[in-house]
C-alpha atoms as a PDB file:
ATOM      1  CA  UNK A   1       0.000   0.000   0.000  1.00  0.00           C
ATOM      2  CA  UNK A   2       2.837   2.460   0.720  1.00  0.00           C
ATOM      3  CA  UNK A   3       4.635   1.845  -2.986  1.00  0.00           C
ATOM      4  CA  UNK A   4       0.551   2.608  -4.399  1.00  0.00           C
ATOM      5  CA  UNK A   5       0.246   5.443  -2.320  1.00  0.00           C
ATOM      6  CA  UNK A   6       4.115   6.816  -3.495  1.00  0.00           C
ATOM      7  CA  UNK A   7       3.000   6.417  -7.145  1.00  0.00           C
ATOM      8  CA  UNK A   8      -0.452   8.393  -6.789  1.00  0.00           C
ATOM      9  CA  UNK A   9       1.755  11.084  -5.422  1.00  0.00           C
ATOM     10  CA  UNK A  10       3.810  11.090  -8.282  1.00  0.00           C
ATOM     11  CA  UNK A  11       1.007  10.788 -10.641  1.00  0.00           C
ATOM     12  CA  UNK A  12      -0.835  13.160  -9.024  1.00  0.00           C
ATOM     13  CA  UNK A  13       2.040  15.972 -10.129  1.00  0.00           C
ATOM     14  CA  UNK A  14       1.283  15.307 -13.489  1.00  0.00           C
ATOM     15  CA  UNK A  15      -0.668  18.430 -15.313  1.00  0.00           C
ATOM     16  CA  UNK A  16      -1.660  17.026 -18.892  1.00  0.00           C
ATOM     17  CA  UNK A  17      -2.480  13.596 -20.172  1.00  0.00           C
ATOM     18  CA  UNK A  18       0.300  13.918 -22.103  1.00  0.00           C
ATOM     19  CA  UNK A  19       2.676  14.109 -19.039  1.00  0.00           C
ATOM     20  CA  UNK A  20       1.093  11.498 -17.017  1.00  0.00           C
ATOM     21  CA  UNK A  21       1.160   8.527 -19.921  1.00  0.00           C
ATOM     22  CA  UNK A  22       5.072   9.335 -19.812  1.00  0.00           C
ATOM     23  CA  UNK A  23       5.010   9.301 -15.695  1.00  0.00           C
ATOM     24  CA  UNK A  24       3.231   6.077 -16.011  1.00  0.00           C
ATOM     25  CA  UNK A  25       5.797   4.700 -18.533  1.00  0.00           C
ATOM     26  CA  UNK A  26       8.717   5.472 -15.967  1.00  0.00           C
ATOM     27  CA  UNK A  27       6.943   4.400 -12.709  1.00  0.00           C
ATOM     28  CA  UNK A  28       9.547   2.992  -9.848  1.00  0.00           C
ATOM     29  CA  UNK A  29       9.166  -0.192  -9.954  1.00  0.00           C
ATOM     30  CA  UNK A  30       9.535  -0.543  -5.746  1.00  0.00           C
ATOM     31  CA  UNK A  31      10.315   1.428  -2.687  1.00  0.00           C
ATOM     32  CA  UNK A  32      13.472   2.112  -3.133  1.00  0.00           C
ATOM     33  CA  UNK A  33      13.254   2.899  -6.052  1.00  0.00           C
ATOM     34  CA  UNK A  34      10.414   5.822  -5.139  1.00  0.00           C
ATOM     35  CA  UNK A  35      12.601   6.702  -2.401  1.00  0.00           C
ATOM     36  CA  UNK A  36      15.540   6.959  -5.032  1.00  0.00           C
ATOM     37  CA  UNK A  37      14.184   8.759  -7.345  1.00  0.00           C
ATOM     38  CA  UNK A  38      12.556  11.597  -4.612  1.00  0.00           C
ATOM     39  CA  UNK A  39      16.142  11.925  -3.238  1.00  0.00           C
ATOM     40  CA  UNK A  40      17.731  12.123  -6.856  1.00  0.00           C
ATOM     41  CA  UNK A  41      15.459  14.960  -7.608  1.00  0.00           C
ATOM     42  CA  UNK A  42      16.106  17.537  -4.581  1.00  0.00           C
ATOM     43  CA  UNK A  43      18.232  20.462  -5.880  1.00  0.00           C
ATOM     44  CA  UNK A  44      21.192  20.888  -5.291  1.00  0.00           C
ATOM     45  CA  UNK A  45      21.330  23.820  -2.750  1.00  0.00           C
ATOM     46  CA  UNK A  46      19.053  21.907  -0.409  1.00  0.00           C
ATOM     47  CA  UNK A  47      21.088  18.327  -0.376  1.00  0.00           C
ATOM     48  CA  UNK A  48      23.121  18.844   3.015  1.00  0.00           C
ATOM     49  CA  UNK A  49      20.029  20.495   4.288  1.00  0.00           C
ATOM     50  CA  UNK A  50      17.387  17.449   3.263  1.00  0.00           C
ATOM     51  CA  UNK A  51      20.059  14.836   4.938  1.00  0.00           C
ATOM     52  CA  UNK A  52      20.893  17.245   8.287  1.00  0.00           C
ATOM     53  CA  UNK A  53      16.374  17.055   8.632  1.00  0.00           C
ATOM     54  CA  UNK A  54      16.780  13.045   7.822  1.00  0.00           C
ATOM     55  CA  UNK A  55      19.240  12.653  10.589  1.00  0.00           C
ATOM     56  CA  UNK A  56      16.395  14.735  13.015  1.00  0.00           C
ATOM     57  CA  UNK A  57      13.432  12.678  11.243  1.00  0.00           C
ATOM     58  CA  UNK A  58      14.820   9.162  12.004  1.00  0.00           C
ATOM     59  CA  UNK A  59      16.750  10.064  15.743  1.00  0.00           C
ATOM     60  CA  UNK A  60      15.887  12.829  17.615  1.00  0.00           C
ATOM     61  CA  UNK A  61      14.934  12.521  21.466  1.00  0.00           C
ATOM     62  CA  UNK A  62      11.303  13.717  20.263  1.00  0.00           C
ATOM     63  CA  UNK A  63       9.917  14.871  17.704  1.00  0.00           C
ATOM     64  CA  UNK A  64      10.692  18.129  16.190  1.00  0.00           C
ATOM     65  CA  UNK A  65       8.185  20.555  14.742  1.00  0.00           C
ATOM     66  CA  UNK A  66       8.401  22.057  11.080  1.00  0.00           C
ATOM     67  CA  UNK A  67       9.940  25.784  12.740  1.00  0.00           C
ATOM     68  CA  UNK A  68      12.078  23.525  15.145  1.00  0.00           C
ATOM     69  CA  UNK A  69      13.288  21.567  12.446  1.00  0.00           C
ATOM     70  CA  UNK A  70      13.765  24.794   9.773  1.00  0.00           C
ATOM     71  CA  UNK A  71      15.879  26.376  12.681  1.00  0.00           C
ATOM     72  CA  UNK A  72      17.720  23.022  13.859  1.00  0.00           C
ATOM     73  CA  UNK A  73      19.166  22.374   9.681  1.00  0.00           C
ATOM     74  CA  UNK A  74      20.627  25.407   9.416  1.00  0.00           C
ATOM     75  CA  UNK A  75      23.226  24.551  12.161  1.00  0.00           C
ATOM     76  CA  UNK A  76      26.288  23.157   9.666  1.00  0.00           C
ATOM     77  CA  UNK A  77      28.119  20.918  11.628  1.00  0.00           C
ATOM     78  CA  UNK A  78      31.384  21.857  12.227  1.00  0.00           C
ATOM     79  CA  UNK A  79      32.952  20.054  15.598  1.00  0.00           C
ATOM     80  CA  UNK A  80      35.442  22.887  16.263  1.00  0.00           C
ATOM     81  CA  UNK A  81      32.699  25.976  15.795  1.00  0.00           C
ATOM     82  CA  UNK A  82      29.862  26.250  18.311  1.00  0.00           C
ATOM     83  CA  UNK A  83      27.625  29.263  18.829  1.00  0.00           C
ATOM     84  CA  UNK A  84      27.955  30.847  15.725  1.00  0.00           C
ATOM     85  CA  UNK A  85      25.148  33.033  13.630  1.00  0.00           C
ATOM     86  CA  UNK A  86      23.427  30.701  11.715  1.00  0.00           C
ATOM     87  CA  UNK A  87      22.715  32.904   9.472  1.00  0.00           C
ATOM     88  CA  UNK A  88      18.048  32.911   8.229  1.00  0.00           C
ATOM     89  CA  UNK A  89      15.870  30.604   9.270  1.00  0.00           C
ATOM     90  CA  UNK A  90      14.984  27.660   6.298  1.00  0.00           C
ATOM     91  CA  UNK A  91      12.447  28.518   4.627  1.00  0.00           C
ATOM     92  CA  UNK A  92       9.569  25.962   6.013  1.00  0.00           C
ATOM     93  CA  UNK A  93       7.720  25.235   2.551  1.00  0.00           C
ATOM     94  CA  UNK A  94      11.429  23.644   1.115  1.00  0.00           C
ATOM     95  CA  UNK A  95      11.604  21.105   3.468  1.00  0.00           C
ATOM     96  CA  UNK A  96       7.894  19.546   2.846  1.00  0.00           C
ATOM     97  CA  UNK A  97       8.138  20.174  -1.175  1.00  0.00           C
ATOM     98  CA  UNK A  98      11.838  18.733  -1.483  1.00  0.00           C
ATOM     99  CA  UNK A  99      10.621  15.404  -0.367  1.00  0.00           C
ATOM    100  CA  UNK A 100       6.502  15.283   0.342  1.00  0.00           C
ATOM    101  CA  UNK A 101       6.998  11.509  -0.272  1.00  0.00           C
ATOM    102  CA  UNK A 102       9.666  10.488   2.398  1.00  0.00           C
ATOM    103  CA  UNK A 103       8.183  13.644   5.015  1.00  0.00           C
ATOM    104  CA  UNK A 104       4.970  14.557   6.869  1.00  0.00           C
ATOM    105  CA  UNK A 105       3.555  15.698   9.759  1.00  0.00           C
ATOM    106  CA  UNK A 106       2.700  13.631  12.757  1.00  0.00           C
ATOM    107  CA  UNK A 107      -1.141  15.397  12.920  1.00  0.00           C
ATOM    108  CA  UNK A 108      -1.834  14.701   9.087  1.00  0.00           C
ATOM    109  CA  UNK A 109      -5.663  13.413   9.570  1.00  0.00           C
ATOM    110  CA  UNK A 110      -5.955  16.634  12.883  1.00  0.00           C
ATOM    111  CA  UNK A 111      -5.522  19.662  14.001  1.00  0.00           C
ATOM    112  CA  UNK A 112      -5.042  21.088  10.986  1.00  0.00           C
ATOM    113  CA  UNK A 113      -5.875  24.012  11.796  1.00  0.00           C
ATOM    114  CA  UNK A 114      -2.635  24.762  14.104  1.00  0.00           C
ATOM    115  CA  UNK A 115      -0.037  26.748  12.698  1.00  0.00           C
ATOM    116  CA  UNK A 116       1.867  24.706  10.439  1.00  0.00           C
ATOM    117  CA  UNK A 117       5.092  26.046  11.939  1.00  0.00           C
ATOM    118  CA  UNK A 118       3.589  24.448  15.251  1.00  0.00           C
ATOM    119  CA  UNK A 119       3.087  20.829  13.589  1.00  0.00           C
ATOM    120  CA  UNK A 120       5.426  17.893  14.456  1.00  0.00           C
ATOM    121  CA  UNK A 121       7.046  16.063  11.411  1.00  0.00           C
ATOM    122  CA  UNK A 122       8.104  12.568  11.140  1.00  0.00           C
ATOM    123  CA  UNK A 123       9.214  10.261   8.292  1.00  0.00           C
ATOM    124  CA  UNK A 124       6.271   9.393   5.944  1.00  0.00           C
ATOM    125  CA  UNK A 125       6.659   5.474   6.762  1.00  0.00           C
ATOM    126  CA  UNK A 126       9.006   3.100   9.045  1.00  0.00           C
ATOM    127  CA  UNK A 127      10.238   2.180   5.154  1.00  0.00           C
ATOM    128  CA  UNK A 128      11.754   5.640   5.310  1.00  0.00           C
ATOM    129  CA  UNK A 129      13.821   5.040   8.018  1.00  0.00           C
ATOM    130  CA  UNK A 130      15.017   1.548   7.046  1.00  0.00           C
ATOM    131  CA  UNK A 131      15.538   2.785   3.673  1.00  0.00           C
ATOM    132  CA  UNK A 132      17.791   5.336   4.512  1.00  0.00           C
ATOM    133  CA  UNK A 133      20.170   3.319   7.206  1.00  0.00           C
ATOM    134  CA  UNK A 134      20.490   0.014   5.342  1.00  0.00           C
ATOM    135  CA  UNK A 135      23.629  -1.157   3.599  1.00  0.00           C
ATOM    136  CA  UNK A 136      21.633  -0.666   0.000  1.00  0.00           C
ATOM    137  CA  UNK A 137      21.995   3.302   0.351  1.00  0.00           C
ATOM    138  CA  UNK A 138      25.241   3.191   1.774  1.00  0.00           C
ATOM    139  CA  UNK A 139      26.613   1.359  -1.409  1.00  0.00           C
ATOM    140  CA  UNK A 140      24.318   2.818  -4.245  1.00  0.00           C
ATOM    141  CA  UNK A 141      23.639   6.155  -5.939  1.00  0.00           C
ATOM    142  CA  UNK A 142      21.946   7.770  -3.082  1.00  0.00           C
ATOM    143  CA  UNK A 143      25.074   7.358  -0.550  1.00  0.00           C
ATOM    144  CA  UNK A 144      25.034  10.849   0.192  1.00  0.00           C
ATOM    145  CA  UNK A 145      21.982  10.406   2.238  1.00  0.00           C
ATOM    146  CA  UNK A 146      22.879   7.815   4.458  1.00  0.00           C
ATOM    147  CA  UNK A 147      22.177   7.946   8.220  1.00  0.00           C
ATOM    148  CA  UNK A 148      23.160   6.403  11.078  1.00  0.00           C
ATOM    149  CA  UNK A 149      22.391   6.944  14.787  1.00  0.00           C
ATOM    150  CA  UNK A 150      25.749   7.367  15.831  1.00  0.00           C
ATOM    151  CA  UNK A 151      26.094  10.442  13.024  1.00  0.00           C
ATOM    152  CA  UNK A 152      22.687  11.739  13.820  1.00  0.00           C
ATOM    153  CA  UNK A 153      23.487  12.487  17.326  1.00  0.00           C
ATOM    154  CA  UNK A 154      26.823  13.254  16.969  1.00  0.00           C
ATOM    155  CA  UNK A 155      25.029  16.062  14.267  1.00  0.00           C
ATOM    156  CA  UNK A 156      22.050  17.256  17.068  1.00  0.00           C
ATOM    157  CA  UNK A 157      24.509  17.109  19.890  1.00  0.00           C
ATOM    158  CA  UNK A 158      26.269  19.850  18.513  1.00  0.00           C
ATOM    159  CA  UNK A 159      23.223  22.162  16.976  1.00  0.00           C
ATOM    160  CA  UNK A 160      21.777  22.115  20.284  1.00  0.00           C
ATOM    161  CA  UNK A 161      25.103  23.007  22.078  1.00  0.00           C
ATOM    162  CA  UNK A 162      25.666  25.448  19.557  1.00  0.00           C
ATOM    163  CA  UNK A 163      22.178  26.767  19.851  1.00  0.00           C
ATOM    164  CA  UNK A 164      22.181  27.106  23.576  1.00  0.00           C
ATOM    165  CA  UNK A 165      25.975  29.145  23.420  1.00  0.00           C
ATOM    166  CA  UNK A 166      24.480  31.439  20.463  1.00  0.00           C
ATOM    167  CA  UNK A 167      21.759  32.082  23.281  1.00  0.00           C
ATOM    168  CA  UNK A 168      24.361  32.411  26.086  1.00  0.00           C
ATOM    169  CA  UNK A 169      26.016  35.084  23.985  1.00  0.00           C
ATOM    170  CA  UNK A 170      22.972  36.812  23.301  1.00  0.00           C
ATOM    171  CA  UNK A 171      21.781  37.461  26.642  1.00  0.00           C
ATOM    172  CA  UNK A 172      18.988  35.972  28.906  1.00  0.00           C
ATOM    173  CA  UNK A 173      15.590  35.329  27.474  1.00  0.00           C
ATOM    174  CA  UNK A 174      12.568  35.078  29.550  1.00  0.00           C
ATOM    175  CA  UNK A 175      10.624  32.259  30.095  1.00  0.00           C
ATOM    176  CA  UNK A 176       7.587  33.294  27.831  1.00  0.00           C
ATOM    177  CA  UNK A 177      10.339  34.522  25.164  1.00  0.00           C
ATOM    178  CA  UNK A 178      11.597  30.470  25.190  1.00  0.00           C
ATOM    179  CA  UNK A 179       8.430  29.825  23.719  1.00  0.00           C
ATOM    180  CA  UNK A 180       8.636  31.633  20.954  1.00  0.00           C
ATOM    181  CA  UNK A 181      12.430  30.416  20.438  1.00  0.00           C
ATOM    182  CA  UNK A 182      10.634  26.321  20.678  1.00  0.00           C
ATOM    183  CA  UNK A 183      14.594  25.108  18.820  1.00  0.00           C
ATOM    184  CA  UNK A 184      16.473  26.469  22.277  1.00  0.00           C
ATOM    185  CA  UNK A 185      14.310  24.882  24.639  1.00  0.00           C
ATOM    186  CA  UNK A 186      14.579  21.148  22.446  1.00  0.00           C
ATOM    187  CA  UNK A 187      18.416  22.546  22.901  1.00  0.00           C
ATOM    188  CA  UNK A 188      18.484  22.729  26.597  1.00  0.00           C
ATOM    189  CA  UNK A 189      16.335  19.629  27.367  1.00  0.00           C
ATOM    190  CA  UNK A 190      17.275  17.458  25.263  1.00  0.00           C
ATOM    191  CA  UNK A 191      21.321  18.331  24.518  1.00  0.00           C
ATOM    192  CA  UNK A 192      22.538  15.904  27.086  1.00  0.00           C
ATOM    193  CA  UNK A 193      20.659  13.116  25.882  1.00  0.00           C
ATOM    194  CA  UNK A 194      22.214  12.918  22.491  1.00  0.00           C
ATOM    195  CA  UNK A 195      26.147  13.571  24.192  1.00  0.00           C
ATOM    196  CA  UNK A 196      25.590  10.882  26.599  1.00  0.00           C
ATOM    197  CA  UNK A 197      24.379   8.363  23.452  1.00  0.00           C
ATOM    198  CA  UNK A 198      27.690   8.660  22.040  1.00  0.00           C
ATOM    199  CA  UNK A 199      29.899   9.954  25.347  1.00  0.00           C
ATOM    200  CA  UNK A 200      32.910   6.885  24.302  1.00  0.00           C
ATOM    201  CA  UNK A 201      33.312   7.979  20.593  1.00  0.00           C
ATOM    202  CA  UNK A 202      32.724  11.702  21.346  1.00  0.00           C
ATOM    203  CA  UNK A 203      35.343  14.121  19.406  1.00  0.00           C
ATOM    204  CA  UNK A 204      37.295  16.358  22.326  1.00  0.00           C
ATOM    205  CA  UNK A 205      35.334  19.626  21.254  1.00  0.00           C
ATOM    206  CA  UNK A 206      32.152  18.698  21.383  1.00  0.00           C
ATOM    207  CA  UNK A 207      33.139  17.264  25.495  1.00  0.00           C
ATOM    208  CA  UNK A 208      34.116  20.958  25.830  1.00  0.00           C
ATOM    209  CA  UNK A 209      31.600  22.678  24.226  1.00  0.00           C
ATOM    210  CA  UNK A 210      28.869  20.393  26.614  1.00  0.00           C
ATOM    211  CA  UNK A 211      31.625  21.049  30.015  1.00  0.00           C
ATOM    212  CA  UNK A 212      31.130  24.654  28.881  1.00  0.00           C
ATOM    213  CA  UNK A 213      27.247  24.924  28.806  1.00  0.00           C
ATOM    214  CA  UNK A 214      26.979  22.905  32.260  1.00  0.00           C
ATOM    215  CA  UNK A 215      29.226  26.030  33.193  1.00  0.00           C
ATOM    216  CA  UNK A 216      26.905  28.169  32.165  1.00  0.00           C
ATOM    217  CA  UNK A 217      24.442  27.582  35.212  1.00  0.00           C
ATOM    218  CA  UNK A 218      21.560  29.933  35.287  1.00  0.00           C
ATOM    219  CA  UNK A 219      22.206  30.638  31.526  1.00  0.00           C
ATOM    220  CA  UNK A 220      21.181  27.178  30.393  1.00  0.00           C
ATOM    221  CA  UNK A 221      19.245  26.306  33.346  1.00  0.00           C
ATOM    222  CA  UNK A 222      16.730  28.761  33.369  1.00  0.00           C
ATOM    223  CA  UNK A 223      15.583  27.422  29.972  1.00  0.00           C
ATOM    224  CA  UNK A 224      15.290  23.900  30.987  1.00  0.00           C
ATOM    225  CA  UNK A 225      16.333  22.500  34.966  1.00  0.00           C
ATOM    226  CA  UNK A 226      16.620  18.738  34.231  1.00  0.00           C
ATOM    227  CA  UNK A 227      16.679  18.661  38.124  1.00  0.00           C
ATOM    228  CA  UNK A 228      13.520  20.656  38.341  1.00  0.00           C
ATOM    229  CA  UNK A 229      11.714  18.443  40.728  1.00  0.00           C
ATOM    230  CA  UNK A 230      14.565  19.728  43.478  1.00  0.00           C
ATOM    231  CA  UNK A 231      14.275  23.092  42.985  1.00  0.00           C
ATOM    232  CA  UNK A 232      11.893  24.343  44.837  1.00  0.00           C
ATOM    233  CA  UNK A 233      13.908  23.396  47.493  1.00  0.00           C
ATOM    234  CA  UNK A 234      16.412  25.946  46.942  1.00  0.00           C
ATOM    235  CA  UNK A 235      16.631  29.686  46.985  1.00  0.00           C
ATOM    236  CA  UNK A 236      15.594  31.068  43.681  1.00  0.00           C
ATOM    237  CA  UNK A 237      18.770  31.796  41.951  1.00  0.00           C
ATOM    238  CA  UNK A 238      21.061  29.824  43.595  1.00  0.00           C
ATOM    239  CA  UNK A 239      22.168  26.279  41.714  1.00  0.00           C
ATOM    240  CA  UNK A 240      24.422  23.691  42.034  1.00  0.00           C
ATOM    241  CA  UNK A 241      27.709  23.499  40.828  1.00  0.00           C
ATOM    242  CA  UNK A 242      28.243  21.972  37.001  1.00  0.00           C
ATOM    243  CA  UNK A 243      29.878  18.615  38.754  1.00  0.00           C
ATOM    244  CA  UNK A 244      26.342  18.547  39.939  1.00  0.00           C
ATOM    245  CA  UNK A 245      24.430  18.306  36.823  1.00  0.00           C
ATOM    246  CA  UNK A 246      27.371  16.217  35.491  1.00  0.00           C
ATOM    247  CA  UNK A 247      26.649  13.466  37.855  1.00  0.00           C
ATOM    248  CA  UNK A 248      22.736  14.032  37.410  1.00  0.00           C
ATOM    249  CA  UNK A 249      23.015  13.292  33.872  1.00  0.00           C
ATOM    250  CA  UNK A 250      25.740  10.736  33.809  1.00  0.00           C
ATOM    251  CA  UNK A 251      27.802  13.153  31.415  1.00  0.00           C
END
């Protein structure tokens, strides 16, 4: 049913009769080959971007939303540069027309009415995902879009650390402001889940750059306090020290 469904969508991009005998002369003759021929086609100037959202799509602690995931793929990973302007936002319509067939959103048949911007996405089908991690990818024409878990959070362990330093450079937002910034607060909750994943095999920079925000205190912990369920038993202002939150987190 999912190969069916693939070809309607491609059929369904056809505009004259003309075009759509041809479409149905050159239909994939599987999934992978749908999936193939969807990644072939994305331009150029979106590639790294499309595989950066694949590696969010298929691993990320939860799932992001289409503005968290616009803001997250413009974070280039780089494992000596954190904090960095990222430069504009992705523009939110690329990522759902450079791939409709291998993306949606997690509310397709609801809530339609929210702002898209505030929808979660996931991969289209589990096929997605096992598509784009098996050994047939790795080795064929569509290589470059290749995933792995180990990559993936190697990747959003370092866009949320870098995203969470920007902010730390920036200045303090308020807590109603963090809503309206939805990428830093996936940052600050969820950063030390994807360092811890790969803690053995992570590169020296990326140890620093986390050491660093668990420095940071009140700057990161204001926007998420993984240890929130203690601190009311403080005074307000005062935390622990970062060998603290170290421990707390098994970082």
């Amino acid at each position: 049913f999912r190969w069916v469904d693939c070809l309607l969508g491609i059929l369904e991009d056809c505009l004259t009769p003309e075009s759509m005998r041809d479409a149905l002369k050159e239909l994939p003759k599987d999934l992978d080959s749908v999936y193939a021929r969807t990644l072939d086609l994305i331009p150029e100037k979106q590639k790294e971007l499309i595989q950066r959202a694949m590696h969010w799509l298929a691993f990320s602690a939860e799932p992001l939303t289409l503005g968290q995931l616009a803001e997250a793929v413009v974070i280039k990973y780089d494992v000596n540069e954190y904090g960095d302007d990222f430069g504009a936002i992705l523009d939110m319509n690329c990522l759902m027309d450079a791939c409709p067939s291998l993306i949606s959103f997690e509310d397709a048949r609801g809530h339609k009415s929210s702002p898209q911007e505030n929808r979660r996405l996931r991969l289209a089908h589990f096929s997605v995902k096992e598509y784009l991690i098996s050994d047939r990818v790795a080795q064929g024409p569509s290589a470059f879009y290749h995933i792995s878990e180990d990559e993936a959070n190697l990747l959003m362990g370092h866009a949320c650390l870098s995203r969470i330093l920007r902010h730390s450079a920036q200045g303090a937002i308020c807590g109603n402001e963090v809503e309206r910034t939805p990428f830093l607060y996936h940052s600050a909750r969820y950063w030390f889940v994807h360092i811890r994943s790969i803690e053995v095999t992570a590169p020296a920079p990326l140890s620093k750059a986390a050491l660093k925000v668990l420095e940071l205190g009140q700057g990161w912990l204001d926007i998420y306090n993984p240890d929130s369920l203690h601190r009311s038993l403080l005074d307000p202002g005062v935390y622990p020290p970062a060998i603290y939150y170290s421990s707390l987190l098994s970082l």
